[in-house]
Protein backbone atom coordinates (compact mmCIF):
# COMPACT_ATOMS: atom_id res chain seq x y z
CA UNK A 1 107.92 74.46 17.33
CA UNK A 2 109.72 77.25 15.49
CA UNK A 3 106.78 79.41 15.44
CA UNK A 4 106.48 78.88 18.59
CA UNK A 5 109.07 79.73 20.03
CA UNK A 6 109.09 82.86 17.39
CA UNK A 7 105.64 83.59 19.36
CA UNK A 8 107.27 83.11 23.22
CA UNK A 9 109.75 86.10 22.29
CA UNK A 10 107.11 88.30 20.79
CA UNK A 11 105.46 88.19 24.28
CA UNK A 12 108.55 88.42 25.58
CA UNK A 13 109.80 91.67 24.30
CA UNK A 14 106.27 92.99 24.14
CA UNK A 15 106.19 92.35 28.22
CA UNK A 16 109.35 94.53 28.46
CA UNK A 17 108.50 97.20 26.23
CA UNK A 18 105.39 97.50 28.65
CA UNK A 19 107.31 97.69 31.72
CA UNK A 20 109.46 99.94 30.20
CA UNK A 21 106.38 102.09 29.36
CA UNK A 22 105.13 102.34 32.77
CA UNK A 23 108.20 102.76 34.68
CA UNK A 24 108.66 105.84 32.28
CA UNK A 25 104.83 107.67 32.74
CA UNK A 26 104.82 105.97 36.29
CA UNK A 27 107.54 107.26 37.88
CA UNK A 28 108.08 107.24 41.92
CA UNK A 29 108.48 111.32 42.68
CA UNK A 30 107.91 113.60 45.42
CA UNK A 31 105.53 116.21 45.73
CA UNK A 32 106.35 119.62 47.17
CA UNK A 33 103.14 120.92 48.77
CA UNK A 34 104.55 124.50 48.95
CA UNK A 35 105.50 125.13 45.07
CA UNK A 36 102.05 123.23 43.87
CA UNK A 37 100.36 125.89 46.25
CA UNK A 38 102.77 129.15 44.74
CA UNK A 39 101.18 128.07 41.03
CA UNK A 40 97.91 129.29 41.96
CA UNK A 41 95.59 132.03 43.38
CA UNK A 42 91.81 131.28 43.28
CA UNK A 43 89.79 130.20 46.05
CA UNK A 44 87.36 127.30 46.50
CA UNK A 45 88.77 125.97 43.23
CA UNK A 46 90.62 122.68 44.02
CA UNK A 47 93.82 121.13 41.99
CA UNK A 48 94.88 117.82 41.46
CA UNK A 49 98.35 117.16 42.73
CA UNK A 50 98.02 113.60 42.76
CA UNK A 51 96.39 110.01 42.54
CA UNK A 52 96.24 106.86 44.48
CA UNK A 53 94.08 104.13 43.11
CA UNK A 54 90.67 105.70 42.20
CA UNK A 55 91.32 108.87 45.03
CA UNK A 56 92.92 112.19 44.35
CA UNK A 57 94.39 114.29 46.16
CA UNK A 58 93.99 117.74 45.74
CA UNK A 59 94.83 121.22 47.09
CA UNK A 60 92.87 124.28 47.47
CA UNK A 61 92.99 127.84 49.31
CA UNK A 62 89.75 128.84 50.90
CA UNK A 63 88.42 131.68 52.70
CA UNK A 64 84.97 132.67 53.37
CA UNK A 65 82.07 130.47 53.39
CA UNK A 66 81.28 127.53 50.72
CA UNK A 67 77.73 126.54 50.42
CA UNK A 68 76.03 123.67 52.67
CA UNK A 69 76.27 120.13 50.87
CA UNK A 70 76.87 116.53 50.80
CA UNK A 71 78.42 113.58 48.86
CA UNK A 72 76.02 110.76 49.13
CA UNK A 73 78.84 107.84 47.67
CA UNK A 74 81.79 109.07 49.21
CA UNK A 75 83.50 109.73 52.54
CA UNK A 76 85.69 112.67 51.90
CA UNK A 77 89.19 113.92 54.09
CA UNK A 78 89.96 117.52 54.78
CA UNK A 79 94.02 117.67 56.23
CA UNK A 80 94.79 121.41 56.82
CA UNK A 81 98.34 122.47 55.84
CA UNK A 82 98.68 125.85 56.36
CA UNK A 83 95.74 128.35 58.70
CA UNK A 84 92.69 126.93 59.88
CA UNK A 85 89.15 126.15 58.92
CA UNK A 86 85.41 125.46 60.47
CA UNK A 87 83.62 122.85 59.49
CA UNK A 88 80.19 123.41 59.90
CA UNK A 89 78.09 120.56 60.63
CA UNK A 90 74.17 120.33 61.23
CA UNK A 91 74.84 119.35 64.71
CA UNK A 92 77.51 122.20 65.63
CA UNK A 93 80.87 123.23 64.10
CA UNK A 94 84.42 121.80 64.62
CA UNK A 95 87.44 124.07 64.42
CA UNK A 96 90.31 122.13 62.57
CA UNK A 97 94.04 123.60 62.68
CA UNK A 98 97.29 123.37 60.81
CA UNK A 99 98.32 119.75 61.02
CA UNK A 100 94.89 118.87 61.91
CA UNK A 101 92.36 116.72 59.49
CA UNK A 102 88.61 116.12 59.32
CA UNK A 103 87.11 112.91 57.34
CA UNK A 104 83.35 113.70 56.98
CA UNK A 105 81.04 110.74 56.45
CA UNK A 106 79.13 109.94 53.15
CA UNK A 107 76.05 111.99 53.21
CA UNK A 108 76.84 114.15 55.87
CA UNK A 109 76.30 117.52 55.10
CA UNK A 110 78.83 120.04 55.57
CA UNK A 111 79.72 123.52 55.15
CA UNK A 112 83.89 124.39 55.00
CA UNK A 113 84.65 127.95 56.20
CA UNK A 114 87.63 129.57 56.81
CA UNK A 115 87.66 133.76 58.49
CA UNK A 116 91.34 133.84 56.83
CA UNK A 117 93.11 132.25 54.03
CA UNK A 118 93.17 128.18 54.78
CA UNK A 119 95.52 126.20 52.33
CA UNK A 120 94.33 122.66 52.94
CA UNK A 121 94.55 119.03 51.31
CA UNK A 122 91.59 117.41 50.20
CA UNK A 123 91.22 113.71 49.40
CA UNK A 124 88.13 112.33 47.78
CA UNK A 125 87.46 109.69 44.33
CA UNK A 126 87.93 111.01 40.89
CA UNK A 127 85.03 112.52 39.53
CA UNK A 128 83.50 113.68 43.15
CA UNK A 129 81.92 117.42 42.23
CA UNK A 130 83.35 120.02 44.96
CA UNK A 131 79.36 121.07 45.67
CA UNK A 132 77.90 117.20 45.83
CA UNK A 133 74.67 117.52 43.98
CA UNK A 134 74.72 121.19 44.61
CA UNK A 135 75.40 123.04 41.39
CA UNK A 136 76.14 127.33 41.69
CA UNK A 137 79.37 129.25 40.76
CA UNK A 138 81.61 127.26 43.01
CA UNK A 139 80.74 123.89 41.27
CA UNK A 140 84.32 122.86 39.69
CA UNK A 141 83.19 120.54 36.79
CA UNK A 142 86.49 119.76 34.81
CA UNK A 143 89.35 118.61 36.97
CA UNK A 144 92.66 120.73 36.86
CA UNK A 145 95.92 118.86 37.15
CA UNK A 146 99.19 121.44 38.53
């Protein structure tokens, strides 16, 4: 019964320490969309800001054209913060403003432009390449965190 009991506080203070672990590298925080976008220049080159579940969320600036592609396993959500953008679509192109957001269907295939500099959010699954199965100098392979 002794060691029993020995064993119930083990779990015990193990179950704590745990909590205690994720509330730590888990904490609840804001997210200022202006300062992420200050840290960085390059365009077409996407940073992750954030997660929820298996999606991030991550920002880019764009201007000029990016190259025609698709994600066959994904949906994927274009929110524009700051300018605007044209997505071009096989079937015409749609004009999306600040404040304004696109979701394009899996296996649609797309083509973001922008005549000026665009800052916009994009939210997609980890591990979704920028350029689908595309691969030329605007494929982002490795995933930067700011």
């Amino acid at each position: 019964m002794f060691k029993l009991l020995i064993h119930i506080n083990h779990m015990f203070c193990f179950a704590i320490l745990v909590k205690k672990f994720y509330n730590i590298f888990m904490e609840i925080k804001k997210i200022n969309l202006k300062n992420k976008l200050s840290k960085f220049n390059d365009l077409w080159s996407p940073k992750i800001i954030s997660m929820m579940n298996d999606y991030q969320f991550k920002l880019a600036k764009i201007k000029g054209n990016f190259i025609w592609h698709d994600h066959k396993s994904t949906d994927e959500t274009f929110i524009v913060i700051k300018g605007e953008m044209i997505m071009k679509l096989e079937n015409g192109d749609i004009l999306v403003k600040e404040g304004e957001m696109i979701v394009i269907p899996k296996g649609t295939k797309h083509k973001p432009t922008a005549m000026e500099e665009c800052h916009i959010l994009v939210v997609e699954p980890k591990g979704i390449i920028n350029t689908g199965d595309e691969v030329n100098k605007l494929t982002i392979n490795n995933e930067t965190w700011i």
